[in-house]
N, C-alpha and C. Protein backbone atom coordinates (compact mmCIF):
# COMPACT_ATOMS: atom_id res chain seq x y z
N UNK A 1 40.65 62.25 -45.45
CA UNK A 1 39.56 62.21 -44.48
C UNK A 1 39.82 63.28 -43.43
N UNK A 2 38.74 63.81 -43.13
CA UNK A 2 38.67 64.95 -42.09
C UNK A 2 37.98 64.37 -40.72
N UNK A 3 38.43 64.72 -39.45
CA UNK A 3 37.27 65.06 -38.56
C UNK A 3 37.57 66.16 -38.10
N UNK A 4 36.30 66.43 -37.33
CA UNK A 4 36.35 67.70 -36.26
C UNK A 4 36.34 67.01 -34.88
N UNK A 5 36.97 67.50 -33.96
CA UNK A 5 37.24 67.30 -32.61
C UNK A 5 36.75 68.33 -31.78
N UNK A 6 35.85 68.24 -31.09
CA UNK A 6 34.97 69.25 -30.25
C UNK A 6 34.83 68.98 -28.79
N UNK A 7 34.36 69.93 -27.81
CA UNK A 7 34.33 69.52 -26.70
C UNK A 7 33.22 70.16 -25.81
N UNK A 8 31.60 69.02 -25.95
CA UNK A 8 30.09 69.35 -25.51
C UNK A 8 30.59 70.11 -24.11
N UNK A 9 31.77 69.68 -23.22
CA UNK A 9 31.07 69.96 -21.64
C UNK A 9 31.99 68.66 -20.91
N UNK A 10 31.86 69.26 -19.65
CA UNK A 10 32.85 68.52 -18.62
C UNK A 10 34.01 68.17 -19.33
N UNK A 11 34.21 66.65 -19.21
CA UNK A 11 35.26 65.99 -19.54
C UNK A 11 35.24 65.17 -21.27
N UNK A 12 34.04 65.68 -21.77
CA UNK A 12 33.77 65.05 -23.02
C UNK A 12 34.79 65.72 -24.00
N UNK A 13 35.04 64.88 -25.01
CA UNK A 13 35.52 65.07 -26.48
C UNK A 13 34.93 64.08 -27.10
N UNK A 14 34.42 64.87 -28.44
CA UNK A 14 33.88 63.98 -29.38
C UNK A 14 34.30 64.36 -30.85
N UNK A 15 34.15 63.36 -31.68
CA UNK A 15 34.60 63.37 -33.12
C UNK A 15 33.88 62.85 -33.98
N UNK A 16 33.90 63.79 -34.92
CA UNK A 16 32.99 64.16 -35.98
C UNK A 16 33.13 63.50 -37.33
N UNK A 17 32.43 62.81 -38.16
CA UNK A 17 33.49 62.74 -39.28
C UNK A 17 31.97 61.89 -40.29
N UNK A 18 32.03 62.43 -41.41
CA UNK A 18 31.10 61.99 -42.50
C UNK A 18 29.13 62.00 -41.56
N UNK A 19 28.59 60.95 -41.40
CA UNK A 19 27.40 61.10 -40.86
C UNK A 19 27.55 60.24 -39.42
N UNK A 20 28.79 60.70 -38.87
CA UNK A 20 29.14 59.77 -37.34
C UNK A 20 29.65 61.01 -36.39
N UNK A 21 29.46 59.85 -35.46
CA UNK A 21 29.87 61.60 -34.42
C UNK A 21 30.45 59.94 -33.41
N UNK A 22 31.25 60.32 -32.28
CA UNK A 22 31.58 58.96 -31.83
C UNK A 22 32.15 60.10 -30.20
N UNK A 23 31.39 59.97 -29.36
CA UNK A 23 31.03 60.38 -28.50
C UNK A 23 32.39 59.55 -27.35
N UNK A 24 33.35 60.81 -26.73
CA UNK A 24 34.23 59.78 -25.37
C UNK A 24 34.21 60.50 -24.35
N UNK A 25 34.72 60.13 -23.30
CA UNK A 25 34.29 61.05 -21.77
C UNK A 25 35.16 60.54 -21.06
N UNK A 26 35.72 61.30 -19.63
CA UNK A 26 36.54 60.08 -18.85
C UNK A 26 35.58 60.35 -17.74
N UNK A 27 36.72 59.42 -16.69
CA UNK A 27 36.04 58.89 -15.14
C UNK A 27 36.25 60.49 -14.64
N UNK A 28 35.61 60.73 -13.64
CA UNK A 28 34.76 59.60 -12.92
C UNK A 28 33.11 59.80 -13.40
N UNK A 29 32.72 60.51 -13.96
CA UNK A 29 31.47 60.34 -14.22
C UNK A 29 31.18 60.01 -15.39
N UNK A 30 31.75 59.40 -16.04
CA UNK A 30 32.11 58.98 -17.89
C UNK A 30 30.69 58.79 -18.60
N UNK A 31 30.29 59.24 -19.48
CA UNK A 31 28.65 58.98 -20.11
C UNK A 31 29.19 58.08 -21.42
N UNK A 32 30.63 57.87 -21.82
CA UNK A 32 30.81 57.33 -22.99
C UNK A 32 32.31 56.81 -22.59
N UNK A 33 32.67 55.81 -23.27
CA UNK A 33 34.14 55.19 -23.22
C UNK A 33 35.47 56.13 -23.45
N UNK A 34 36.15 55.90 -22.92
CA UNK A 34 37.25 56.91 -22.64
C UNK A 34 37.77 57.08 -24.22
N UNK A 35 38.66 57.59 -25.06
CA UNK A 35 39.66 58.18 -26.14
C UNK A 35 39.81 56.23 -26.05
N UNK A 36 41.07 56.46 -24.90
CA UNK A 36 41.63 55.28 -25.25
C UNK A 36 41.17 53.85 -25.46
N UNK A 37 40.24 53.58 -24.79
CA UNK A 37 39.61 52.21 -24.99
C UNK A 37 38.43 52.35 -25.99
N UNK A 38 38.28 53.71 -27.22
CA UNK A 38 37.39 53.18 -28.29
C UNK A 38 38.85 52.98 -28.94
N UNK A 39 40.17 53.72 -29.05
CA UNK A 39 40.82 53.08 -29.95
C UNK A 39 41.77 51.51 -29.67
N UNK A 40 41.81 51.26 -28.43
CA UNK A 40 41.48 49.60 -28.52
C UNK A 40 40.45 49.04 -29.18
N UNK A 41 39.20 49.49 -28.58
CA UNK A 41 38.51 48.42 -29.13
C UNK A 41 38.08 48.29 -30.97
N UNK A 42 38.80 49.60 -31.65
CA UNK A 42 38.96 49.66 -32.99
C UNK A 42 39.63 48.43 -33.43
N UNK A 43 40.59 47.91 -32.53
CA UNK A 43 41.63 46.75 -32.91
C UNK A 43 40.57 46.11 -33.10
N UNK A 44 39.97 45.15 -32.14
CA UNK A 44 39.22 43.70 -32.30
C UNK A 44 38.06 43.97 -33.11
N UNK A 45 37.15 45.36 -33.20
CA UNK A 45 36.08 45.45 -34.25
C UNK A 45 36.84 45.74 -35.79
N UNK A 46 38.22 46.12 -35.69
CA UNK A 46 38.11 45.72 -37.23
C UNK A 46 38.41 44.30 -37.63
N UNK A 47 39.55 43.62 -36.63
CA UNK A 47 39.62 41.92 -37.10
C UNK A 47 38.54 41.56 -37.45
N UNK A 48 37.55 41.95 -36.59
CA UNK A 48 35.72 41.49 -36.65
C UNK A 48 35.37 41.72 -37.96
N UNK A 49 35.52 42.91 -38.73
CA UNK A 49 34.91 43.09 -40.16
C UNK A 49 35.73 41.83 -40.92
N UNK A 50 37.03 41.77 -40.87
CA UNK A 50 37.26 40.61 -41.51
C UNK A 50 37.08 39.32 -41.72
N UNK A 51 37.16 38.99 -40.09
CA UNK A 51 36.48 37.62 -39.84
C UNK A 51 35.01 37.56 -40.42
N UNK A 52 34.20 38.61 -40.43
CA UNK A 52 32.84 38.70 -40.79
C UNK A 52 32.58 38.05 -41.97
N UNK A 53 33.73 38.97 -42.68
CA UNK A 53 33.52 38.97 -44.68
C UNK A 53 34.20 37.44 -44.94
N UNK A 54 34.90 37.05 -43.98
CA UNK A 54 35.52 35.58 -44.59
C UNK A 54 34.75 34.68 -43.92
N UNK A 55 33.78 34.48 -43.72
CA UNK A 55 32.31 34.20 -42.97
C UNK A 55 31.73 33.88 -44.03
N UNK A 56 31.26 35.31 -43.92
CA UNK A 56 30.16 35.33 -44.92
C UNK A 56 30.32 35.06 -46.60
N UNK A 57 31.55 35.57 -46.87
CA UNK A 57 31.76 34.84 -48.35
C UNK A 57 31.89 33.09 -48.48
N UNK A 58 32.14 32.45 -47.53
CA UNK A 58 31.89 31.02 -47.64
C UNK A 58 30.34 30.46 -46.86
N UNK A 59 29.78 31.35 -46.38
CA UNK A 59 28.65 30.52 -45.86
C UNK A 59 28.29 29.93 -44.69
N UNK A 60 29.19 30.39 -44.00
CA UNK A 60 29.75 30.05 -42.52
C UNK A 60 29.06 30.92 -41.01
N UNK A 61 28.16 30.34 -40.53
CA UNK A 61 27.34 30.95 -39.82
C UNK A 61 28.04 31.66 -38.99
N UNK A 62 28.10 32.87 -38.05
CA UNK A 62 28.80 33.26 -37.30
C UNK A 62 28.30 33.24 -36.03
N UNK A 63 27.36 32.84 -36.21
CA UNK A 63 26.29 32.38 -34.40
C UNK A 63 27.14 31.63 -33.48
N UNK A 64 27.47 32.22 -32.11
CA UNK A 64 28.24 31.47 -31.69
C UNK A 64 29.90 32.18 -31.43
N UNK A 65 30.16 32.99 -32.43
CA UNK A 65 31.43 33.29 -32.74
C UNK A 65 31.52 34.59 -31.95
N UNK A 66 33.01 34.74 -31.49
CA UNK A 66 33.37 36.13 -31.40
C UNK A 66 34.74 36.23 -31.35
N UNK A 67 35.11 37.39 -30.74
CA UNK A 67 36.95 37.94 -30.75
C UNK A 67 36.83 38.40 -29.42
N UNK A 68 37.63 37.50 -28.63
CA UNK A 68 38.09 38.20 -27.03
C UNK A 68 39.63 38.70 -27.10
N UNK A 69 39.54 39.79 -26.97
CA UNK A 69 40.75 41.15 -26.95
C UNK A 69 41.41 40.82 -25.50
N UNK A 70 42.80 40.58 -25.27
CA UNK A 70 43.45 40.80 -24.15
C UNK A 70 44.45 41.92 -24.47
N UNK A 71 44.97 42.25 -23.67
CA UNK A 71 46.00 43.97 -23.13
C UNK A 71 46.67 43.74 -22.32
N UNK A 72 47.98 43.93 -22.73
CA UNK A 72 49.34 43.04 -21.39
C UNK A 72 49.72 44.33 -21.72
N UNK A 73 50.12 44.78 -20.12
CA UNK A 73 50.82 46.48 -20.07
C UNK A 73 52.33 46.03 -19.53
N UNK A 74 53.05 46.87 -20.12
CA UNK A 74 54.37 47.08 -19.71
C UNK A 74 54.28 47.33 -17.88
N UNK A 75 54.57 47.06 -16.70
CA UNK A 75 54.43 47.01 -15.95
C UNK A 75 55.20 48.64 -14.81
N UNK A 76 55.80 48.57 -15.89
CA UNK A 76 57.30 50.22 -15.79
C UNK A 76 56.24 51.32 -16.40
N UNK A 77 56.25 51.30 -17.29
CA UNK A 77 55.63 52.23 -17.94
C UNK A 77 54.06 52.30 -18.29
N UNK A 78 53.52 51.28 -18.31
CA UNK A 78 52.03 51.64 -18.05
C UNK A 78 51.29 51.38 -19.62
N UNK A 79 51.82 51.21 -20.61
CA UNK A 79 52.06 51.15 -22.13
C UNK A 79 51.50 50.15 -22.46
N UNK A 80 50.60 49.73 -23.14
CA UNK A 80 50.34 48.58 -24.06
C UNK A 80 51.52 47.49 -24.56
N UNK A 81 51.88 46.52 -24.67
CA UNK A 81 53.26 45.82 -24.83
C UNK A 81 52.58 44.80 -25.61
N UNK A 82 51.24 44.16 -25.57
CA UNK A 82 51.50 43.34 -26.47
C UNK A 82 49.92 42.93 -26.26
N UNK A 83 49.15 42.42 -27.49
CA UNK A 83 47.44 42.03 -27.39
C UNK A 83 47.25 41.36 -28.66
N UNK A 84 46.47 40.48 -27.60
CA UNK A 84 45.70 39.11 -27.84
C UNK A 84 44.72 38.94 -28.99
N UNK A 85 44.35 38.35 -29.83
CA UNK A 85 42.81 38.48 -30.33
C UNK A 85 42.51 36.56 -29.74
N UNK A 86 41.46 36.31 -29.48
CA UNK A 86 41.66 35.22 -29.51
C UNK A 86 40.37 35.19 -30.09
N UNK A 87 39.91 34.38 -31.47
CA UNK A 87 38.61 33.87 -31.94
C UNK A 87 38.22 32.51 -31.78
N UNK A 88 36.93 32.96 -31.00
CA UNK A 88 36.73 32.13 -30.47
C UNK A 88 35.25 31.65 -31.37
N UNK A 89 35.49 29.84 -31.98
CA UNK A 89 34.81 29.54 -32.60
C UNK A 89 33.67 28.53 -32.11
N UNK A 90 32.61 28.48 -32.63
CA UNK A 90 31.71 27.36 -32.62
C UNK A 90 32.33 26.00 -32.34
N UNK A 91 32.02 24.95 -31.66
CA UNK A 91 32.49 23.79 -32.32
C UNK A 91 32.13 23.46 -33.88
N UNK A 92 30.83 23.26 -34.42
CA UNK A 92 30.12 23.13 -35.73
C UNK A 92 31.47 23.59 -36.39
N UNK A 93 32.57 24.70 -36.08
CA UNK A 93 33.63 25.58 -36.84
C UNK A 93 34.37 24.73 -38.12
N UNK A 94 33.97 24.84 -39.25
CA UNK A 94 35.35 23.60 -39.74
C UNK A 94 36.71 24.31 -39.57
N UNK A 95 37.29 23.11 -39.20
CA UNK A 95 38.79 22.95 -39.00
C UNK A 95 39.42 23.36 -40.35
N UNK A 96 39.31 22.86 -40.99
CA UNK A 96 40.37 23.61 -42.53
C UNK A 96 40.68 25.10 -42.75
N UNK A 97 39.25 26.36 -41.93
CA UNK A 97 39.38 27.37 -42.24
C UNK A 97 40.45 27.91 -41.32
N UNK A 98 40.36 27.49 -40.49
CA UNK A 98 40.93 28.10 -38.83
C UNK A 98 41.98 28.94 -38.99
N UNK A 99 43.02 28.69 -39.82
CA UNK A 99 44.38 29.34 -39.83
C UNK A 99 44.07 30.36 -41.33
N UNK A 100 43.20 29.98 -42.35
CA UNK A 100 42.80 31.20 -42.78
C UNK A 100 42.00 32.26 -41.93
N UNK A 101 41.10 32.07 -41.43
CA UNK A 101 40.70 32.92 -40.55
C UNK A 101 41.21 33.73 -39.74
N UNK A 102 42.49 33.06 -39.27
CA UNK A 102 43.14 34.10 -38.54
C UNK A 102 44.21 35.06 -39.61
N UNK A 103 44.19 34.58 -40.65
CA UNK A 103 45.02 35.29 -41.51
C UNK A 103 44.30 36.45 -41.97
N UNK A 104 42.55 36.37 -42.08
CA UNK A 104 41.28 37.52 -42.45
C UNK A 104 42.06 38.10 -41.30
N UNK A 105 41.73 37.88 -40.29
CA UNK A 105 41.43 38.84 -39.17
C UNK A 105 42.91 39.28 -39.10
N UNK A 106 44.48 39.45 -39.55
CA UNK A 106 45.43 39.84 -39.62
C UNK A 106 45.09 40.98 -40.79
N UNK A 107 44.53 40.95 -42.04
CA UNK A 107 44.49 41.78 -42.83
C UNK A 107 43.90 43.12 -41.76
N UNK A 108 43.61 43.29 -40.80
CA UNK A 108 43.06 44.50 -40.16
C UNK A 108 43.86 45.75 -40.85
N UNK A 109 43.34 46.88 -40.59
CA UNK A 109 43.82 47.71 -41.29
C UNK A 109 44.53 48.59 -40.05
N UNK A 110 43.49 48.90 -38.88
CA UNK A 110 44.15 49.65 -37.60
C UNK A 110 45.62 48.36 -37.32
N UNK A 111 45.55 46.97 -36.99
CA UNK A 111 46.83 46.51 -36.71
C UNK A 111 47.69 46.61 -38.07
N UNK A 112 47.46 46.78 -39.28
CA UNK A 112 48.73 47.29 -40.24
C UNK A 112 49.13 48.85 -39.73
N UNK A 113 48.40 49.69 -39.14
CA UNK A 113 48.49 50.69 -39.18
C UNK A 113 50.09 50.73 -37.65
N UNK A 114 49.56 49.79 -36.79
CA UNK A 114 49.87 49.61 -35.58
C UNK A 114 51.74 49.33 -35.93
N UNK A 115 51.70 48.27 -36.62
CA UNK A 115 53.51 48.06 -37.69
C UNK A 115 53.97 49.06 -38.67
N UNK A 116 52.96 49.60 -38.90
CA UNK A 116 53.49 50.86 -40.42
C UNK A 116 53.02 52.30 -39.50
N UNK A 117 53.26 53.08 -38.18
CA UNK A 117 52.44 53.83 -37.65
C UNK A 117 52.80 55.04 -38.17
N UNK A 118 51.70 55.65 -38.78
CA UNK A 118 52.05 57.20 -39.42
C UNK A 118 53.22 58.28 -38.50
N UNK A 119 53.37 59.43 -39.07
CA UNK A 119 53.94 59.86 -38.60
C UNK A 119 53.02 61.12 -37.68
N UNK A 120 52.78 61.92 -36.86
CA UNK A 120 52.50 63.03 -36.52
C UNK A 120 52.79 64.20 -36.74
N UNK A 121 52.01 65.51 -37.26
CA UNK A 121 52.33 66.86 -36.57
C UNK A 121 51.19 67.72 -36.32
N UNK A 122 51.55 68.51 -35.08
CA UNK A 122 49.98 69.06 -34.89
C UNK A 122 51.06 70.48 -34.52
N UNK A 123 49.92 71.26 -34.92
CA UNK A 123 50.09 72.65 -35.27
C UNK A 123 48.68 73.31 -34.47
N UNK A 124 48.73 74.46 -34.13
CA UNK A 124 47.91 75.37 -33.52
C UNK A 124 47.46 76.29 -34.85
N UNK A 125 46.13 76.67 -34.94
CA UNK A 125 45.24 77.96 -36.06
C UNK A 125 44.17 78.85 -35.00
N UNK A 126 44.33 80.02 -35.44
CA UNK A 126 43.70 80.55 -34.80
C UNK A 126 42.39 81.13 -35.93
N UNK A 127 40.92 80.67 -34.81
CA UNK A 127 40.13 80.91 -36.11
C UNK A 127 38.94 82.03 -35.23
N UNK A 128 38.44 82.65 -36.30
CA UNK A 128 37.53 83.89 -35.74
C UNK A 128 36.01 83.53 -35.33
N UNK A 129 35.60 83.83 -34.09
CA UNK A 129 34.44 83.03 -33.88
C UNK A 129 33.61 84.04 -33.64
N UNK A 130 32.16 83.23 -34.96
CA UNK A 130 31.16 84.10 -35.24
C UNK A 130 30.19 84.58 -33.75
């Protein structure tokens, strides 16, 4: 997978990739969510695809339902240290699924990514502009 990483103006960067473009900006005049808090909120919208599909393959309304994300920072360093999902269910919820459910929403792919984290290298190209 490819994106392109571009930059419209002011403080924007945006990224490109298949038929998406995903638009970030910072303060103080921000028109779109910062870098860092779309890739938080990647965490809880992908648990979300899971919880969704283990939903919806049993029949299980999701009205009612969601995922509240907490963020505990290292207090020294300023760092992410440790986050929450908490799903929060219907009462109607049956009880039998509950601990599968949280096992869907563990299959995430960004939090496998988060325990298995790739490695980096970024390199500089110089390219000729038409």
């Amino acid at each position: 997978m490819e994106m392109i990483i571009d930059f419209p103006g002011d403080l924007r960067v945006d990224a490109h990739f298949g038929h998406f473009t995903v638009h970030t900006d910072q303060p103080p005049a921000a028109s779109a969510p910062t870098p860092f808090a779309v890739f938080l909120a990647s965490i809880g919208t992908c648990a979300g695809i899971y919880v969704l599909g283990f939903c919806r393959q049993r029949g299980i309304p999701t009205d009612g339902m969601r995922i509240v994300q907490r963020m505990h920072s290292n207090p020294f360093t300023g760092m992410v240290s440790k986050i929450d999902l908490d799903i929060q269910v219907p009462a109607g919820f049956p009880d039998k699924y509950r601990d599968s459910l949280i096992r869907a929403a563990e299959l995430c792919a960004v939090k496998k990514h988060f325990e298995n984290p790739p490695s980096f290298e970024i390199t500089t190209t110089k390219v000729e502009m038409a």
